[in-house]
PDB file of N, CA and C in Angstrom:
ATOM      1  N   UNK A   1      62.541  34.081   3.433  1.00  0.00           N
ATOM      2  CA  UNK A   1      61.366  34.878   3.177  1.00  0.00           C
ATOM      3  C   UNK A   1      60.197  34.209   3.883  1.00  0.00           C
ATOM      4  N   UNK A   2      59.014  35.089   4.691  1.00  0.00           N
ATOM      5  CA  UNK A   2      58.158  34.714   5.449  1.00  0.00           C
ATOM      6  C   UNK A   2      57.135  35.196   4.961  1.00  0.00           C
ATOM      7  N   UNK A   3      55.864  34.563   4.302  1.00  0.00           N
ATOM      8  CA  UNK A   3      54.934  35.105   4.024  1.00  0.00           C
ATOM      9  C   UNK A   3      53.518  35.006   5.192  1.00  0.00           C
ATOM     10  N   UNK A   4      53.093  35.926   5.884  1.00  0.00           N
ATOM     11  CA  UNK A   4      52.288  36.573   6.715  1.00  0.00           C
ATOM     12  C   UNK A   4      51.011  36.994   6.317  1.00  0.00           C
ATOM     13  N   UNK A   5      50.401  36.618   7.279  1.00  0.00           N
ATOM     14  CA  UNK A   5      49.029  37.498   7.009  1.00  0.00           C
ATOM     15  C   UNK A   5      47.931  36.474   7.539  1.00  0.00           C
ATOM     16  N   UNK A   6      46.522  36.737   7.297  1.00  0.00           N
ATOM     17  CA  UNK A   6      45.481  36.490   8.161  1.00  0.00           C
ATOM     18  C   UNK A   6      45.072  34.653   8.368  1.00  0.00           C
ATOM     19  N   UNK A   7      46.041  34.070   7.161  1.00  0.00           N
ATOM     20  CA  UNK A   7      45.857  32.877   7.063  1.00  0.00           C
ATOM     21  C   UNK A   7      44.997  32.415   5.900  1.00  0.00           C
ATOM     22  N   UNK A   8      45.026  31.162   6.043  1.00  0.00           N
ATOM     23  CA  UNK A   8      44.047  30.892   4.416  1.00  0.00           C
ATOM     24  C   UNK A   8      44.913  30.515   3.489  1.00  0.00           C
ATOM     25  N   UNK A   9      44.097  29.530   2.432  1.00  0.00           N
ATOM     26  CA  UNK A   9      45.180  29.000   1.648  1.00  0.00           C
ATOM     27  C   UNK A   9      45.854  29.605   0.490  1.00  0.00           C
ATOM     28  N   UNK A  10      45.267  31.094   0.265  1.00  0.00           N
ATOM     29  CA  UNK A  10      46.780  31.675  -0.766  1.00  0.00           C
ATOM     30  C   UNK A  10      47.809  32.048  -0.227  1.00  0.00           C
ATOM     31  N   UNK A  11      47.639  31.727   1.139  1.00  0.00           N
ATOM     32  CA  UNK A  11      48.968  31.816   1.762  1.00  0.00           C
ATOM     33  C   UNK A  11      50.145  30.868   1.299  1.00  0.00           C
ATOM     34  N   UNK A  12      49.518  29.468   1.986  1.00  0.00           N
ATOM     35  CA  UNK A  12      50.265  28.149   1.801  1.00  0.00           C
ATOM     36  C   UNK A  12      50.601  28.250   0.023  1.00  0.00           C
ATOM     37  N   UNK A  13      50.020  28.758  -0.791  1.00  0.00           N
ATOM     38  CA  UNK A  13      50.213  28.905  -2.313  1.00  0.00           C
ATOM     39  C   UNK A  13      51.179  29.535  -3.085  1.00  0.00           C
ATOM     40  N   UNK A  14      50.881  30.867  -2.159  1.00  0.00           N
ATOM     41  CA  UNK A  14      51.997  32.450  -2.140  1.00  0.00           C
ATOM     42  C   UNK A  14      53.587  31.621  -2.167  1.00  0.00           C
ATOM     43  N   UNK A  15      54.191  31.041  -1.144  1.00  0.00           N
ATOM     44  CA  UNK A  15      54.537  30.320  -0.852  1.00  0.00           C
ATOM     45  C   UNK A  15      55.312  28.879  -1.482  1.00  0.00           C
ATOM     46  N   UNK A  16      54.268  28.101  -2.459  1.00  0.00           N
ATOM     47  CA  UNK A  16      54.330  27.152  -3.052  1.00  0.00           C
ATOM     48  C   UNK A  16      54.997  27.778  -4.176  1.00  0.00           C
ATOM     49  N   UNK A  17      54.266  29.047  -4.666  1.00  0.00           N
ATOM     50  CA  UNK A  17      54.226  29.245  -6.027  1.00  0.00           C
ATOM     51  C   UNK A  17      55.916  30.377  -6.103  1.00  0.00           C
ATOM     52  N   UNK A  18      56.210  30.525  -5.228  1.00  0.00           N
ATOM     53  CA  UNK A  18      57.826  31.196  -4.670  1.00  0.00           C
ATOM     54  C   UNK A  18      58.738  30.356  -4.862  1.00  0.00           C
ATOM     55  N   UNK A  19      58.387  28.666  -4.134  1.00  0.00           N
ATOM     56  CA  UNK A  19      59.488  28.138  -3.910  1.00  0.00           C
ATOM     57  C   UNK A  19      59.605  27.523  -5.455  1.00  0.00           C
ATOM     58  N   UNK A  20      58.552  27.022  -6.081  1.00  0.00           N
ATOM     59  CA  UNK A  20      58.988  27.189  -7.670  1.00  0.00           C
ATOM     60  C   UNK A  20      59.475  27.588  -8.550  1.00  0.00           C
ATOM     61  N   UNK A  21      59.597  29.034  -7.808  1.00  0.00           N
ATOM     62  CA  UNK A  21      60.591  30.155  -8.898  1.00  0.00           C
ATOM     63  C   UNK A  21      61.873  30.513  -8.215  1.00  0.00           C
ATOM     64  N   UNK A  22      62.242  29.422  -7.454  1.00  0.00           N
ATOM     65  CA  UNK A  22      63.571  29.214  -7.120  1.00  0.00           C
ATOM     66  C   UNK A  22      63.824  30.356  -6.133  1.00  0.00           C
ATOM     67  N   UNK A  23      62.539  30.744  -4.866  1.00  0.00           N
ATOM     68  CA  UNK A  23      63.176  30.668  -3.924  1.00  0.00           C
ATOM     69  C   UNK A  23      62.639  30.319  -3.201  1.00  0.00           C
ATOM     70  N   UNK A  24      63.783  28.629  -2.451  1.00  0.00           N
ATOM     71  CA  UNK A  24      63.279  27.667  -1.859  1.00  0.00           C
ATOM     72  C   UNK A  24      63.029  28.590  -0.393  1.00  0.00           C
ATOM     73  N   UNK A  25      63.784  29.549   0.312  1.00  0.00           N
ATOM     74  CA  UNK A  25      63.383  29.530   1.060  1.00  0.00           C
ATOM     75  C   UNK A  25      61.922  30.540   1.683  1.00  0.00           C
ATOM     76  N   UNK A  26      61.189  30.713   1.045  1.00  0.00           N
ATOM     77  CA  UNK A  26      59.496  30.908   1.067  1.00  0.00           C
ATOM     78  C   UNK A  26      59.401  30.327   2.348  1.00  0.00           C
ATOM     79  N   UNK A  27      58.307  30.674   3.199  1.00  0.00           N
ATOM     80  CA  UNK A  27      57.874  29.596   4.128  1.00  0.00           C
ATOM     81  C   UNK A  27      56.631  30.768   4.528  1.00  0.00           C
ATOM     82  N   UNK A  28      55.521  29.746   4.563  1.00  0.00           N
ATOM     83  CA  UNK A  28      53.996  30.063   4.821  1.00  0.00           C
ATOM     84  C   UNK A  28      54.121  29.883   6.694  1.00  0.00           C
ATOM     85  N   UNK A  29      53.882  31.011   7.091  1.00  0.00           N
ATOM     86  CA  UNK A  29      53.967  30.701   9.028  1.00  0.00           C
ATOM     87  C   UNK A  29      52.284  30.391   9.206  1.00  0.00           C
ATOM     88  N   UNK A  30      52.431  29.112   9.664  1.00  0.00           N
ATOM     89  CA  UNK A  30      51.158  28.313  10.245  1.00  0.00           C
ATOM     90  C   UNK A  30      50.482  29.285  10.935  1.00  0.00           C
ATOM     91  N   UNK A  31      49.241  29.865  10.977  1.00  0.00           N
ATOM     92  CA  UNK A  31      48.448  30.430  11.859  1.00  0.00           C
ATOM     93  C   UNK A  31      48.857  32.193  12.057  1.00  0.00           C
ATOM     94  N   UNK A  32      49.802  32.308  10.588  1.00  0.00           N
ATOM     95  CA  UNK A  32      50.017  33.548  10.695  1.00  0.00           C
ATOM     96  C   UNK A  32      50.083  34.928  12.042  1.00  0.00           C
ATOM     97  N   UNK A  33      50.108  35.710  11.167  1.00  0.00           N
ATOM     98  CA  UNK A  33      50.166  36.944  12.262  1.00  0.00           C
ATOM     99  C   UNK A  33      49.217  36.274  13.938  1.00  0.00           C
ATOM    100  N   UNK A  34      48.288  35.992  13.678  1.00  0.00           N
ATOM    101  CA  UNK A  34      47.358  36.607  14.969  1.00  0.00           C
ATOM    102  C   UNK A  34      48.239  34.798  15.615  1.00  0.00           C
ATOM    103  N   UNK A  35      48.223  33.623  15.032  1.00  0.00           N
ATOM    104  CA  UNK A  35      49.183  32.707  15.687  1.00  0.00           C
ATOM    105  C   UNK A  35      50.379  32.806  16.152  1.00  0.00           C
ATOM    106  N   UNK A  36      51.018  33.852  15.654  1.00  0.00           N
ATOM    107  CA  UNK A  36      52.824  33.980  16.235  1.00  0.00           C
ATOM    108  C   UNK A  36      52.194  35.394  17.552  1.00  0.00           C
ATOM    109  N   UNK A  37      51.405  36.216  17.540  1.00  0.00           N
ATOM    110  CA  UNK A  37      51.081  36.863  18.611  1.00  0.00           C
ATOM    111  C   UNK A  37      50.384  36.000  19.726  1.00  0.00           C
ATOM    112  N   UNK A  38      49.569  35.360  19.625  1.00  0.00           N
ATOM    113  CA  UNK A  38      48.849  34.499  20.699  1.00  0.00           C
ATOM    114  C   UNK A  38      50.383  33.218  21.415  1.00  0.00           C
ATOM    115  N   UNK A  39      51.594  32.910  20.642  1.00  0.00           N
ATOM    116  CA  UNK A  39      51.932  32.156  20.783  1.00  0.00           C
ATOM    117  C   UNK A  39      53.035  32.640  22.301  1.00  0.00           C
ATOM    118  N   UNK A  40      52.873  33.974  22.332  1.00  0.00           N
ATOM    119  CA  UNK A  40      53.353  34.778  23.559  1.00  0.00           C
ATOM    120  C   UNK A  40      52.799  34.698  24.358  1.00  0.00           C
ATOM    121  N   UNK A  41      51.903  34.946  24.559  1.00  0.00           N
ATOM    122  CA  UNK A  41      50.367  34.868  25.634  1.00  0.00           C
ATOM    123  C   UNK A  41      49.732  33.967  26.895  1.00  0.00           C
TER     124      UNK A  41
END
């Protein structure tokens, strides 16, 4: 599971607060949406 979006820390939280409820695999993508598009560029 990939949680997305503009960035900011309820991301990294969204995330935290997932892998607590047992599912480890959560993962906050660094620099979100507009970072995985620029990372083409």
């Amino acid at each position: 599971m990939i949680i997305c979006g503009k960035g900011g820390g309820r991301l990294a939280e969204g995330a935290a607060i997932l892998n607590r409820l047992s599912h480890p695999d959560a993962l906050w993508l660094e620099g979100c949406t507009t970072g995985w598009l620029a990372r083409d560029t």
